[in-house]
C-alpha atoms as a PDB file:
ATOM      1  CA  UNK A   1      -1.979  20.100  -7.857  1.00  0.00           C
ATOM      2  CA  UNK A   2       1.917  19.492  -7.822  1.00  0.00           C
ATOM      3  CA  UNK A   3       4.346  21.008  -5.601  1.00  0.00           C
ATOM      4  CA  UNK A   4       7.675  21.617  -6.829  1.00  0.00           C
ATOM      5  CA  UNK A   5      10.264  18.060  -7.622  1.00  0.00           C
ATOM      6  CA  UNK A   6      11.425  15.197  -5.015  1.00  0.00           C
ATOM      7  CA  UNK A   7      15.562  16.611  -4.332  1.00  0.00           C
ATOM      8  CA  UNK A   8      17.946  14.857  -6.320  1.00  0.00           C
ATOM      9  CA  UNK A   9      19.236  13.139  -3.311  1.00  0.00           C
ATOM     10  CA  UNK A  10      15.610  12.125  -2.559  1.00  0.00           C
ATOM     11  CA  UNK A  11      14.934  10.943  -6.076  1.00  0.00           C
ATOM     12  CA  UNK A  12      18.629   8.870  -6.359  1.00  0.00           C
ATOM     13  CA  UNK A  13      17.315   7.207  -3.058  1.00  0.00           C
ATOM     14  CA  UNK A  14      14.369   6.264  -4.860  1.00  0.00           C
ATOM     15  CA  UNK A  15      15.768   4.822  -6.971  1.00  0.00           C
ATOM     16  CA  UNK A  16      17.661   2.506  -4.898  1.00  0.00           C
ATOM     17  CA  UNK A  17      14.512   1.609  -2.557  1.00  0.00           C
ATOM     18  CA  UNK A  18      12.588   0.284  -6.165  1.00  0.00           C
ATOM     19  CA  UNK A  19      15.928  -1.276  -7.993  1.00  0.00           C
ATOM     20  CA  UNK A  20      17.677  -2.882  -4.613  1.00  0.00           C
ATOM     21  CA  UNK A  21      14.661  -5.090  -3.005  1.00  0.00           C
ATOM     22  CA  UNK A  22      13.385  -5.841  -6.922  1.00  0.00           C
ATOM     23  CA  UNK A  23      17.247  -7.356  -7.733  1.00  0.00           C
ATOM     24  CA  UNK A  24      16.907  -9.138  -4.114  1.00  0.00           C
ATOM     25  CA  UNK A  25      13.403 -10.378  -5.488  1.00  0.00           C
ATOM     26  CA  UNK A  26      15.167 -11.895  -8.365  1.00  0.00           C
ATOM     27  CA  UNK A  27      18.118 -13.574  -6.614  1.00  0.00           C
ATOM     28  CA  UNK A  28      14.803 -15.498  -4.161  1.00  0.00           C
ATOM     29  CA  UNK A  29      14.544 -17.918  -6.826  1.00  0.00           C
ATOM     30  CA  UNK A  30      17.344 -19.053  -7.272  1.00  0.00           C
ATOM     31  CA  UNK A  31      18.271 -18.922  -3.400  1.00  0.00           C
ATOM     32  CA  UNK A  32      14.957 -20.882  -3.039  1.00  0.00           C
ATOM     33  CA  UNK A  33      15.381 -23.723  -5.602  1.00  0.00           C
ATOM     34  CA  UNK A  34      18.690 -24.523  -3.971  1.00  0.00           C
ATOM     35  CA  UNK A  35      19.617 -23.316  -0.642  1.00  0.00           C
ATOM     36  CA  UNK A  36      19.735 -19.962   1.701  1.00  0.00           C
ATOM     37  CA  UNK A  37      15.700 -20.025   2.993  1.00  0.00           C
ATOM     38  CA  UNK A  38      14.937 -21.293   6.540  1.00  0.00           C
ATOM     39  CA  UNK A  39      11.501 -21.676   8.412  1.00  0.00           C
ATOM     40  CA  UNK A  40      13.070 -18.814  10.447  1.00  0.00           C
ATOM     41  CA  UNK A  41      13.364 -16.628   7.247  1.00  0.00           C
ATOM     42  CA  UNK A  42      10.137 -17.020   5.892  1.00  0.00           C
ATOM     43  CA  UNK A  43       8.035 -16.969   9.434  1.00  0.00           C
ATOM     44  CA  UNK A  44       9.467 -13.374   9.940  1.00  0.00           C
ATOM     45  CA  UNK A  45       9.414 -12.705   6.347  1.00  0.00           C
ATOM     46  CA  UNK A  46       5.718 -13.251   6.785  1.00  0.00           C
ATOM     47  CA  UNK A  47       5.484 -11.135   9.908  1.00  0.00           C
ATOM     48  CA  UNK A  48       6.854  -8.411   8.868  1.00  0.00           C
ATOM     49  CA  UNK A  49       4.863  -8.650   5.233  1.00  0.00           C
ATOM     50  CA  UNK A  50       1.732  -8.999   7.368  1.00  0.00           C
ATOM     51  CA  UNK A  51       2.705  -5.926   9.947  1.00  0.00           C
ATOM     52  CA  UNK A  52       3.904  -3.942   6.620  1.00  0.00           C
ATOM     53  CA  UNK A  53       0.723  -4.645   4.236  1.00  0.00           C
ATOM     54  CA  UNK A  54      -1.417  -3.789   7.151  1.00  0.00           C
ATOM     55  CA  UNK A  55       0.236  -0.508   8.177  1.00  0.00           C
ATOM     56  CA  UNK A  56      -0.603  -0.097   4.284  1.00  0.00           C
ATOM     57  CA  UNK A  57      -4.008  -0.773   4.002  1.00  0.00           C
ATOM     58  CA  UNK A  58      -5.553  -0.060   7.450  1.00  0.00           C
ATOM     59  CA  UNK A  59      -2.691   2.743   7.885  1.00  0.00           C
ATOM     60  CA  UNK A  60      -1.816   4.488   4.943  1.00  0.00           C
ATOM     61  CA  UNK A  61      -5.007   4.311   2.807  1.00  0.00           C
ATOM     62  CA  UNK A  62      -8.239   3.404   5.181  1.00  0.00           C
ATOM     63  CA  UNK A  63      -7.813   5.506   7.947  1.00  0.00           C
ATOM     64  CA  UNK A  64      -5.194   8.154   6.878  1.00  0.00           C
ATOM     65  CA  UNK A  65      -5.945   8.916   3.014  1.00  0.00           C
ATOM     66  CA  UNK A  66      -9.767   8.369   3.533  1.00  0.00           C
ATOM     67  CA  UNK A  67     -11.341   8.515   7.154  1.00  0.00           C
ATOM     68  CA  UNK A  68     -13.026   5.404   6.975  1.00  0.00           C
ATOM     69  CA  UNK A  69     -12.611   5.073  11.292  1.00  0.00           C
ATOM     70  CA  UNK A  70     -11.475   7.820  13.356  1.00  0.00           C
ATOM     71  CA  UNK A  71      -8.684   5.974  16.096  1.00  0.00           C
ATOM     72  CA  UNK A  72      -7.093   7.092  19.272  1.00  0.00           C
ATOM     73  CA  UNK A  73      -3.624   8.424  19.449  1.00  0.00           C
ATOM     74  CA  UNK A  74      -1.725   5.571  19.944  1.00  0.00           C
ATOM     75  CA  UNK A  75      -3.349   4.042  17.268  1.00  0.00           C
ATOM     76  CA  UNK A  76      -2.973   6.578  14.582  1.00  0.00           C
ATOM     77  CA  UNK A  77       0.810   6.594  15.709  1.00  0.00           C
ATOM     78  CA  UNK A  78       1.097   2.963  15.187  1.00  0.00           C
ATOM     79  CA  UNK A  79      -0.590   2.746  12.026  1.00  0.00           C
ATOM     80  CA  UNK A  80       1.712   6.050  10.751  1.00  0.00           C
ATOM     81  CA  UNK A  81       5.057   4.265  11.935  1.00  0.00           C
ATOM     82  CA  UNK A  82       3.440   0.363  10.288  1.00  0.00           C
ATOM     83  CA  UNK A  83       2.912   2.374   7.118  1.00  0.00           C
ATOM     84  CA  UNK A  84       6.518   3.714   6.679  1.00  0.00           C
ATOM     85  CA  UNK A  85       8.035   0.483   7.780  1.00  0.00           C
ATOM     86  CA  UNK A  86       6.511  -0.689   4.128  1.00  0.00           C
ATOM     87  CA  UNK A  87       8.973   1.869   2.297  1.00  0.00           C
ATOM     88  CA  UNK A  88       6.280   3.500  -0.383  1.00  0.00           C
ATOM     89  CA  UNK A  89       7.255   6.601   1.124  1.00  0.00           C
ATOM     90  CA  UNK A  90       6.713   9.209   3.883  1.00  0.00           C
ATOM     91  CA  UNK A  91       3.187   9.257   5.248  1.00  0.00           C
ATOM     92  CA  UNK A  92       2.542  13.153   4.019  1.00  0.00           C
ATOM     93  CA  UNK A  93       3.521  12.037   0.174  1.00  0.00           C
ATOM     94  CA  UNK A  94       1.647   8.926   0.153  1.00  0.00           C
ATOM     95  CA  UNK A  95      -1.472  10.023   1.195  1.00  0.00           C
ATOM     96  CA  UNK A  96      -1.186  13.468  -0.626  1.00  0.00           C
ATOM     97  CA  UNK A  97      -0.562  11.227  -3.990  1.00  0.00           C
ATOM     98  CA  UNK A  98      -3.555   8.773  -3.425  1.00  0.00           C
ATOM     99  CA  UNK A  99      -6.074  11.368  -2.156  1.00  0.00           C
ATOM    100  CA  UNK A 100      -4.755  12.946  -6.095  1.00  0.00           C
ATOM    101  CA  UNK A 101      -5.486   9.684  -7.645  1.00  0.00           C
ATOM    102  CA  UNK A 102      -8.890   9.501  -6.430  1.00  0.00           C
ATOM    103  CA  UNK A 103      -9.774  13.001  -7.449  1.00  0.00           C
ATOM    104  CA  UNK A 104      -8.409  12.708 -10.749  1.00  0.00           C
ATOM    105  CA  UNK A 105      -9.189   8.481 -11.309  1.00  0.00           C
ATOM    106  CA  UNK A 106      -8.681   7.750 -14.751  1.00  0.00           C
ATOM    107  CA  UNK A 107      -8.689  10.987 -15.999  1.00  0.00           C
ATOM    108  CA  UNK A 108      -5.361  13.507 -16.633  1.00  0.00           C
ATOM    109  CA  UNK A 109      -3.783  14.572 -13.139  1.00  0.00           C
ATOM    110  CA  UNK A 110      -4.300  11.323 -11.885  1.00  0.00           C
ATOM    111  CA  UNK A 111      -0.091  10.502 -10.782  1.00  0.00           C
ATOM    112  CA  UNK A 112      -1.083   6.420 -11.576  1.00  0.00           C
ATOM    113  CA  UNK A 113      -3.400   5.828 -13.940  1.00  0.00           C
ATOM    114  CA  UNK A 114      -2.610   2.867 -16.276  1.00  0.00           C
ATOM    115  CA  UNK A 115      -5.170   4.960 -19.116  1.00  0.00           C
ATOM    116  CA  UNK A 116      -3.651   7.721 -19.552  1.00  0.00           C
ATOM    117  CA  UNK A 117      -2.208   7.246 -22.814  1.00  0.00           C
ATOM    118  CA  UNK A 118      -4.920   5.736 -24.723  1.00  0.00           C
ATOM    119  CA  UNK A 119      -6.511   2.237 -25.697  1.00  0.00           C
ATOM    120  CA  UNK A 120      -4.405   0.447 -28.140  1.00  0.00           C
ATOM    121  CA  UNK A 121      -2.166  -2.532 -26.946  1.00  0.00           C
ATOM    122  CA  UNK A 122       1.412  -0.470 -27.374  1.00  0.00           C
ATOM    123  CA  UNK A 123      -0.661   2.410 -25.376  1.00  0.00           C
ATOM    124  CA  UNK A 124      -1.833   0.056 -22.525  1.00  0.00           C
ATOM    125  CA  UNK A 125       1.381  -1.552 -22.115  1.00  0.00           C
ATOM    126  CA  UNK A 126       3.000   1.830 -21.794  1.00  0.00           C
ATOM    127  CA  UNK A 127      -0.059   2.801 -19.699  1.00  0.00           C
ATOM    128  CA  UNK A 128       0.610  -0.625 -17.428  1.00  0.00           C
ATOM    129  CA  UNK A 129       4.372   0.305 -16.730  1.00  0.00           C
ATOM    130  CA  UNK A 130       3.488   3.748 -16.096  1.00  0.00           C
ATOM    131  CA  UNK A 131       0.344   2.623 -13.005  1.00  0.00           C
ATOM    132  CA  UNK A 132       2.690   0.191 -11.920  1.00  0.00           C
ATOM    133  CA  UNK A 133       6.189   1.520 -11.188  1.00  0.00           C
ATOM    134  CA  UNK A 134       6.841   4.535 -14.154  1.00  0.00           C
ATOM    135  CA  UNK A 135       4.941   7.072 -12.240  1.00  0.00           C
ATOM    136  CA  UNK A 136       7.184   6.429  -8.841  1.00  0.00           C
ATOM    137  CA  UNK A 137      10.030   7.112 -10.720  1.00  0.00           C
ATOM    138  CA  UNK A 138       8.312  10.717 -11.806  1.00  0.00           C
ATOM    139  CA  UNK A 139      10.313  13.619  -9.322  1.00  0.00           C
ATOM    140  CA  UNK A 140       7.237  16.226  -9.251  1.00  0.00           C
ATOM    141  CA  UNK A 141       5.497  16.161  -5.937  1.00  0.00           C
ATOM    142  CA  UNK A 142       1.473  16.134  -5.202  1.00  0.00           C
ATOM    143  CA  UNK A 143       0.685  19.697  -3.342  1.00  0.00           C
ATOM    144  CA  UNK A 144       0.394  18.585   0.138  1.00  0.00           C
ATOM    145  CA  UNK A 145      -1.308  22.042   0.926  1.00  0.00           C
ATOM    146  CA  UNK A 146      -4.143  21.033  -1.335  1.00  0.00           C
ATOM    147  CA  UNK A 147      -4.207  17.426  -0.351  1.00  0.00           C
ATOM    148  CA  UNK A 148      -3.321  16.951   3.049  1.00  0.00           C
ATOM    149  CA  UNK A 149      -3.851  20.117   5.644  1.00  0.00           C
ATOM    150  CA  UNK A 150      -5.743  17.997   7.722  1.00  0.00           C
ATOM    151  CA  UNK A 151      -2.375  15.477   8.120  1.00  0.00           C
ATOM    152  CA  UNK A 152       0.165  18.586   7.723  1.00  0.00           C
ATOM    153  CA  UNK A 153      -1.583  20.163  11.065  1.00  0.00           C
ATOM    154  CA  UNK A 154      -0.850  16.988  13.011  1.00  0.00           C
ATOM    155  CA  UNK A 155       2.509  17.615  14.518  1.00  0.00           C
ATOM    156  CA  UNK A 156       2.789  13.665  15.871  1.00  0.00           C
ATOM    157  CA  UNK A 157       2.479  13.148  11.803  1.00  0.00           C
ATOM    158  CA  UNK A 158       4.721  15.647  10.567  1.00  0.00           C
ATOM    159  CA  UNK A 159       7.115  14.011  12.613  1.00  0.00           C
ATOM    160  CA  UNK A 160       6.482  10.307  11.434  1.00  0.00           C
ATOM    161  CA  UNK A 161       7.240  12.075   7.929  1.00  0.00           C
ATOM    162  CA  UNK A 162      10.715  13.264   9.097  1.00  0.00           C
ATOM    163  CA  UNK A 163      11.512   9.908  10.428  1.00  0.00           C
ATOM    164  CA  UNK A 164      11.120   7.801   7.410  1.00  0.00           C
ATOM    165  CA  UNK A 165      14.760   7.143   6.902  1.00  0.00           C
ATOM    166  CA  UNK A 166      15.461   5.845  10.326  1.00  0.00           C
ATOM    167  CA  UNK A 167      12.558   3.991   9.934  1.00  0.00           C
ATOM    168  CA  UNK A 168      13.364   2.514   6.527  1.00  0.00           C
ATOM    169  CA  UNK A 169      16.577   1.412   8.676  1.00  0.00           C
ATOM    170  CA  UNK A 170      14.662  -0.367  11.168  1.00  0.00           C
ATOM    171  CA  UNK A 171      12.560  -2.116   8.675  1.00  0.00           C
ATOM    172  CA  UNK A 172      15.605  -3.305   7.367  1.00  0.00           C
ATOM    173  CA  UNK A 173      17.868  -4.002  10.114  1.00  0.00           C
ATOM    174  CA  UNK A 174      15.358  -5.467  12.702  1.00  0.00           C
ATOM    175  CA  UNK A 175      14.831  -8.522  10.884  1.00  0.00           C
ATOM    176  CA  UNK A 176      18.357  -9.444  10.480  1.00  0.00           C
ATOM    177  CA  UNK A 177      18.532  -8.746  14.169  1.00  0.00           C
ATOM    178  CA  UNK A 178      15.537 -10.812  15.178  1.00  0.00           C
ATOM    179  CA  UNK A 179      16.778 -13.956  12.581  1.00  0.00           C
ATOM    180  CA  UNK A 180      20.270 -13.490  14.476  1.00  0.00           C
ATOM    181  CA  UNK A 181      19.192 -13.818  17.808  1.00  0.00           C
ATOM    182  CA  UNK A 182      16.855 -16.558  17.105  1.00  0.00           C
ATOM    183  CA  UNK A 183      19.678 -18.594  15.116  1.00  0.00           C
ATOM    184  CA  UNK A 184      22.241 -17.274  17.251  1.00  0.00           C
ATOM    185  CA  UNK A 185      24.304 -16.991  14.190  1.00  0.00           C
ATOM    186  CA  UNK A 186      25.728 -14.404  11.736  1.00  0.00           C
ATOM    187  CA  UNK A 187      24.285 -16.801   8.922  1.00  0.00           C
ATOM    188  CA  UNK A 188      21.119 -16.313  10.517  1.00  0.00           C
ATOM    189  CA  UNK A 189      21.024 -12.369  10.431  1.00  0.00           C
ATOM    190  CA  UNK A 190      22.003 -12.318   7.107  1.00  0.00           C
ATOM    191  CA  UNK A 191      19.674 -15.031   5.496  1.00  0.00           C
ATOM    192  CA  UNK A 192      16.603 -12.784   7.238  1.00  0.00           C
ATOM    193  CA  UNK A 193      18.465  -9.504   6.151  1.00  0.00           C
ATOM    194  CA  UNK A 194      17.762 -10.681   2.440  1.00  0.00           C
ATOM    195  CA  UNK A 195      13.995 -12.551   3.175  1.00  0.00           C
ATOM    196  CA  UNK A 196      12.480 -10.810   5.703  1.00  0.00           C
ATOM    197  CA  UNK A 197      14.275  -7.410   4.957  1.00  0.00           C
ATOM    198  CA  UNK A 198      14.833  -6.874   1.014  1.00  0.00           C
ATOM    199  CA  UNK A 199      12.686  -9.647  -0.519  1.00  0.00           C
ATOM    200  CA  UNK A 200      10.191  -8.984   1.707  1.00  0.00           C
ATOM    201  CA  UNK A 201      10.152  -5.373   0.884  1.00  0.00           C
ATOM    202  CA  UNK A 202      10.099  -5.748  -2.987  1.00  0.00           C
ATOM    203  CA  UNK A 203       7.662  -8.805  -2.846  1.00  0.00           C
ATOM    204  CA  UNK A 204       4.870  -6.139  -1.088  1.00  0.00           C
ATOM    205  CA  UNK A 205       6.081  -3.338  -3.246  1.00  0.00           C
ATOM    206  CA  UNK A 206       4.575  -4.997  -6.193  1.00  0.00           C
ATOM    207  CA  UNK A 207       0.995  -6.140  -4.661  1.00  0.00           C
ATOM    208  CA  UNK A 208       0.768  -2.494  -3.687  1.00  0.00           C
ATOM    209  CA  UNK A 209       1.690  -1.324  -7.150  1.00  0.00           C
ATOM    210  CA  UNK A 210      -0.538  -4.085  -8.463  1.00  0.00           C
ATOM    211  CA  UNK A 211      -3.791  -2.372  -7.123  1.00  0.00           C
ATOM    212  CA  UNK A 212      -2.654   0.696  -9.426  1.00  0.00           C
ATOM    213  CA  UNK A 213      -2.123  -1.043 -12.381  1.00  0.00           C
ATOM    214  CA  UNK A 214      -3.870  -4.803 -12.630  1.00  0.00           C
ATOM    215  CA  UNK A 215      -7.107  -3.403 -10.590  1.00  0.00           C
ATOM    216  CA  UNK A 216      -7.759  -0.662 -13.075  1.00  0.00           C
ATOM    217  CA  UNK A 217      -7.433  -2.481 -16.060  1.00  0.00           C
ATOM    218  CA  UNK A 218      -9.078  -6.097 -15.571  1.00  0.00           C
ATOM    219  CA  UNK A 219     -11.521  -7.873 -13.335  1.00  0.00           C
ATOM    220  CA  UNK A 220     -15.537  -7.397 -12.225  1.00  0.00           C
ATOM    221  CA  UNK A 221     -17.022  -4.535 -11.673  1.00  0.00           C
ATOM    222  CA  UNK A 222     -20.275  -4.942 -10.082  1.00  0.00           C
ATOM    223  CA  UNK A 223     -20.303  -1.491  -8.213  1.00  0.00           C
ATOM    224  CA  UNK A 224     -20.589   1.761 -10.165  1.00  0.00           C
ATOM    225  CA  UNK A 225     -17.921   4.073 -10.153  1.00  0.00           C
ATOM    226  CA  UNK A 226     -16.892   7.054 -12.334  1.00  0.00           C
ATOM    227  CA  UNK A 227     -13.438   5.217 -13.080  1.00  0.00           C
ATOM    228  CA  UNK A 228     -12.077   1.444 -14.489  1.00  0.00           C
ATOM    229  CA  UNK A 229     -11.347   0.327 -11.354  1.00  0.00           C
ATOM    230  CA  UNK A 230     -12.424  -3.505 -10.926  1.00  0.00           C
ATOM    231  CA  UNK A 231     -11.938  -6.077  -8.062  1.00  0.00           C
ATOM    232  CA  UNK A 232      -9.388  -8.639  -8.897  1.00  0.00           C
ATOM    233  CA  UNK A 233      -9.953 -11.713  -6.747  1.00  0.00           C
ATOM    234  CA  UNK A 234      -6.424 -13.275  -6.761  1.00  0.00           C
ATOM    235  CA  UNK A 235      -5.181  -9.932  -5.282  1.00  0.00           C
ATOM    236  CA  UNK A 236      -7.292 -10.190  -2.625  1.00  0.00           C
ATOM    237  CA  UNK A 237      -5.522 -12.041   0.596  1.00  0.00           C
ATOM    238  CA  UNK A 238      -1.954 -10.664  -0.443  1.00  0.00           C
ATOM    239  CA  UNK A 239      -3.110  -6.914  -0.553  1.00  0.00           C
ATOM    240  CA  UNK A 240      -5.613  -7.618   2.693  1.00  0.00           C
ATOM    241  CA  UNK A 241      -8.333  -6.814   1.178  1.00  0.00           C
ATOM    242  CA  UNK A 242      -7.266  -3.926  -1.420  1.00  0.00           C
ATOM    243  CA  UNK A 243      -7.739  -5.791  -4.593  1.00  0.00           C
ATOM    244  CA  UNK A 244     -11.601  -5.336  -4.270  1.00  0.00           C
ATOM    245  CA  UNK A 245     -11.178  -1.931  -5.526  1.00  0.00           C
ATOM    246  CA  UNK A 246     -13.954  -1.603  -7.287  1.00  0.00           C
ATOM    247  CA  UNK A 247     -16.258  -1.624  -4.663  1.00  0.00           C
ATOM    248  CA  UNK A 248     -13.423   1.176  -2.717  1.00  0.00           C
ATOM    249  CA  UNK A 249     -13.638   3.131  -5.849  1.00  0.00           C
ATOM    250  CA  UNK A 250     -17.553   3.190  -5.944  1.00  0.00           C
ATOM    251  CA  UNK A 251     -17.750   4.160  -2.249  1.00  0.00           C
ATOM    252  CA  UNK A 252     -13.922   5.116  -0.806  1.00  0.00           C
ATOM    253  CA  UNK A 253     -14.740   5.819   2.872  1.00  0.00           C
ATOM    254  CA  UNK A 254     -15.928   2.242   3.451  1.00  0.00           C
ATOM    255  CA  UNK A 255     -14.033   0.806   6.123  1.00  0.00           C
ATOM    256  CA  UNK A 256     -14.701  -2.633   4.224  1.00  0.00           C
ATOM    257  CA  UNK A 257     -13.715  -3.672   0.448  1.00  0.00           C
ATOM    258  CA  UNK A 258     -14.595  -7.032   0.558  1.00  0.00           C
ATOM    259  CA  UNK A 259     -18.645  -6.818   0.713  1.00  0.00           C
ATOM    260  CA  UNK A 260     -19.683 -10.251  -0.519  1.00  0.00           C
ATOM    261  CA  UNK A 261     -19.939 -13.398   0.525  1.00  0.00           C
ATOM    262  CA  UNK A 262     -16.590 -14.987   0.318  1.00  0.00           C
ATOM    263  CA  UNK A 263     -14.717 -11.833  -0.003  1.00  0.00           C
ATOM    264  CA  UNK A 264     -11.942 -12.289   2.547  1.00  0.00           C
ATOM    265  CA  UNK A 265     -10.752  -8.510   3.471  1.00  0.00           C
ATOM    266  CA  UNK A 266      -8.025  -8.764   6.232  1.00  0.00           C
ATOM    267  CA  UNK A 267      -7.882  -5.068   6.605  1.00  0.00           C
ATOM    268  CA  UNK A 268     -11.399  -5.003   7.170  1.00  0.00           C
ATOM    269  CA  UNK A 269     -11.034  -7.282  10.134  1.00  0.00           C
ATOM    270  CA  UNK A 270      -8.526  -5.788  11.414  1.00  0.00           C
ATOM    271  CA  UNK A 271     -10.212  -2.852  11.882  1.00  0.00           C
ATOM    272  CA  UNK A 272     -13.536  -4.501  13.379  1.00  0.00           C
ATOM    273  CA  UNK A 273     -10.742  -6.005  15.991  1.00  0.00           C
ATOM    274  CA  UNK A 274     -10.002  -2.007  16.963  1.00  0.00           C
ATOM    275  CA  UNK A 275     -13.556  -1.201  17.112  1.00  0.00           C
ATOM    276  CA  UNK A 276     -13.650  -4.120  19.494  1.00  0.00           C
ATOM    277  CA  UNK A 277     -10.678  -3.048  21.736  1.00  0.00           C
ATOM    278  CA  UNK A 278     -11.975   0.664  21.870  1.00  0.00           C
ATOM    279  CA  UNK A 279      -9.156   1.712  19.615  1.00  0.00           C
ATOM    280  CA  UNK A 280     -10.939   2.877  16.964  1.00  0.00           C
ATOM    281  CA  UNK A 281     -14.659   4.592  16.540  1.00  0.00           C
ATOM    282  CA  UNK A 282     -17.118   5.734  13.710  1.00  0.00           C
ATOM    283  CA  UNK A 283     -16.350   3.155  11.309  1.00  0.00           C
ATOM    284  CA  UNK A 284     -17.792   3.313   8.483  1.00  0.00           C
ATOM    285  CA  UNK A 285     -19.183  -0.038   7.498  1.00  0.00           C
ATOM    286  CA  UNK A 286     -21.138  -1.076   4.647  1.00  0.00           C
ATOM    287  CA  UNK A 287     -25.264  -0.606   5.098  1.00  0.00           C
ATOM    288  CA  UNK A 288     -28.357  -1.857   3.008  1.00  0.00           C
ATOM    289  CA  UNK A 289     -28.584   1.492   1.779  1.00  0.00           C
ATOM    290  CA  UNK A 290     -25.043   2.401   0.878  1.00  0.00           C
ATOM    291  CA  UNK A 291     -24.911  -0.483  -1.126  1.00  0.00           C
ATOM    292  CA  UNK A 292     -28.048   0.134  -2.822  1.00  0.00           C
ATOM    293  CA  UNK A 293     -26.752   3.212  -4.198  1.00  0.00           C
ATOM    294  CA  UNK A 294     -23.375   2.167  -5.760  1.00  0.00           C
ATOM    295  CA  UNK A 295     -24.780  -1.720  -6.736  1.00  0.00           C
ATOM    296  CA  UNK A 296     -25.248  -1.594 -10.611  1.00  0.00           C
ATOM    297  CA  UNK A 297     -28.480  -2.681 -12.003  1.00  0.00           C
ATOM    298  CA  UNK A 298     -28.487  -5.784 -14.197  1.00  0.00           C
ATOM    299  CA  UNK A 299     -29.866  -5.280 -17.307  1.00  0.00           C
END
């Protein structure tokens, strides 16, 4: 199940990727209530959250960790380079980690459970830090051999995994480029350096992280599933889709999360655009009969 332990140059850089962009978080508000935050900053701030999240949730976790679509090569190449422009980590350990976390949901060897240490509040709050951020912070490594052989055989991913720190670069450095050419101003880089680059970063950092700890500890659960996940509607927009993880838990290779009416899942459009375009084929969507299977009865 685990591999060995993350390099201490690795885990140092960590480090810095979770403490930096959380510190730049912190310094938004007061930035905001006074000055340093332009239209410019916070239209590419969005762009790049939106490219970022997406690369996430369509990337990352629908199509790499779980199959949900199969996608042609230029597509699975742009989802695996969207994915590490969010900074959670090369594509090989991410996936390797969540494909863990579903085999082990709730239970010991899952890396991000928020139950793991028991009920009581002092044991949830520990359990909450831990799902959150704590187990990032944790240098053993998920087996990739037992996890991800299908990934590890792709040699256009294993190369996407080497390139994560030049990518990391360019998720940091293109916005300041892009808010200094459109400002034509040193100011300008900068300003989008901190929102579109570090804030940006941190501010999706946490909605991801939320899914591990908020949508396995509170919200509905409509859909059975052998775990505490729940769907957690005020999630739902800024994780595109992800916070309806109940339904994901009860049925993971769905393409869509969001299954009811008024259940906005971004992701889930996204990928229906694909289908559309030819990109992308097999998708699993939701049918009559796969959701009579996972819907609980009422009783």
């Amino acid at each position: 199940m685990l591999a060995g332990r993350r390099p201490l140059p690795a885990h140092v850089t960590v480090y810095v990727f979770v403490i930096v962009p959380f510190l730049a978080l912190l310094a938004a508000v007061p930035l905001v209530w006074g000055w340093g935050v332009s239209w410019v900053d916070l239209l590419l701030a969005a762009g790049w959250y939106t490219l970022t999240c997406l690369g996430t949730t369509a990337g990352y976790h629908r199509y790499f960790t779980h199959g949900s679509y199969k996608a042609k090569r230029g597509l699975r190449l742009g989802l695996a380079v969207a994915g590490s422009l969010a900074v959670q980590g090369p594509i090989l350990h991410w996936v390797a980690d969540h494909r863990r976390h579903h085999a082990f949901a709730d239970k010991e060897g899952d890396p991000h459970s928020p139950w793991l240490f028991g009920t009581s509040p002092a044991a949830l709050a520990r359990g909450f830090w831990h799902a959150h951020l704590g187990w990032i912070l944790d240098r053993d490594l998920t087996d990739q051999e037992r996890f991800v052989p299908d990934l590890l055989a792709d040699r256009d991913l294993r190369l996407v995994h080497r390139l994560f720190g030049p990518l990391t670069i360019v998720t940091l450095l293109a916005p300041a480029l892009m808010g200094g050419l459109i400002t034509w101003s040193w100011a300008g880089a900068l300003t989008a350096f901190f929102w579109a680059g570090l804030v940006r970063i941190a501010f999706l950092h946490h909605v991801t992280w939320s899914v591990n700890s908020v949508c396995h500890m509170i919200g509905d659960r409509p859909f059975t599933a052998r775990d505490k996940s729940a769907n957690f509607w005020p999630l739902a927009i800024l994780s595109m889709g992800e916070a309806w993880h109940n339904l994901h838990h009860a049925d993971p290779k769905q393409a869509r999360h969001g299954v009811r009416p008024g259940q906005i899942d971004i992701s889930a459009r996204l990928i229906w655009i694909f289908e559309k375009l030819g990109w992308a084929y097999d998708v699993n969507w939701p049918t009559p009969e796969r959701m009579a299977r996972i819907t609980r009865v009422a009783a």
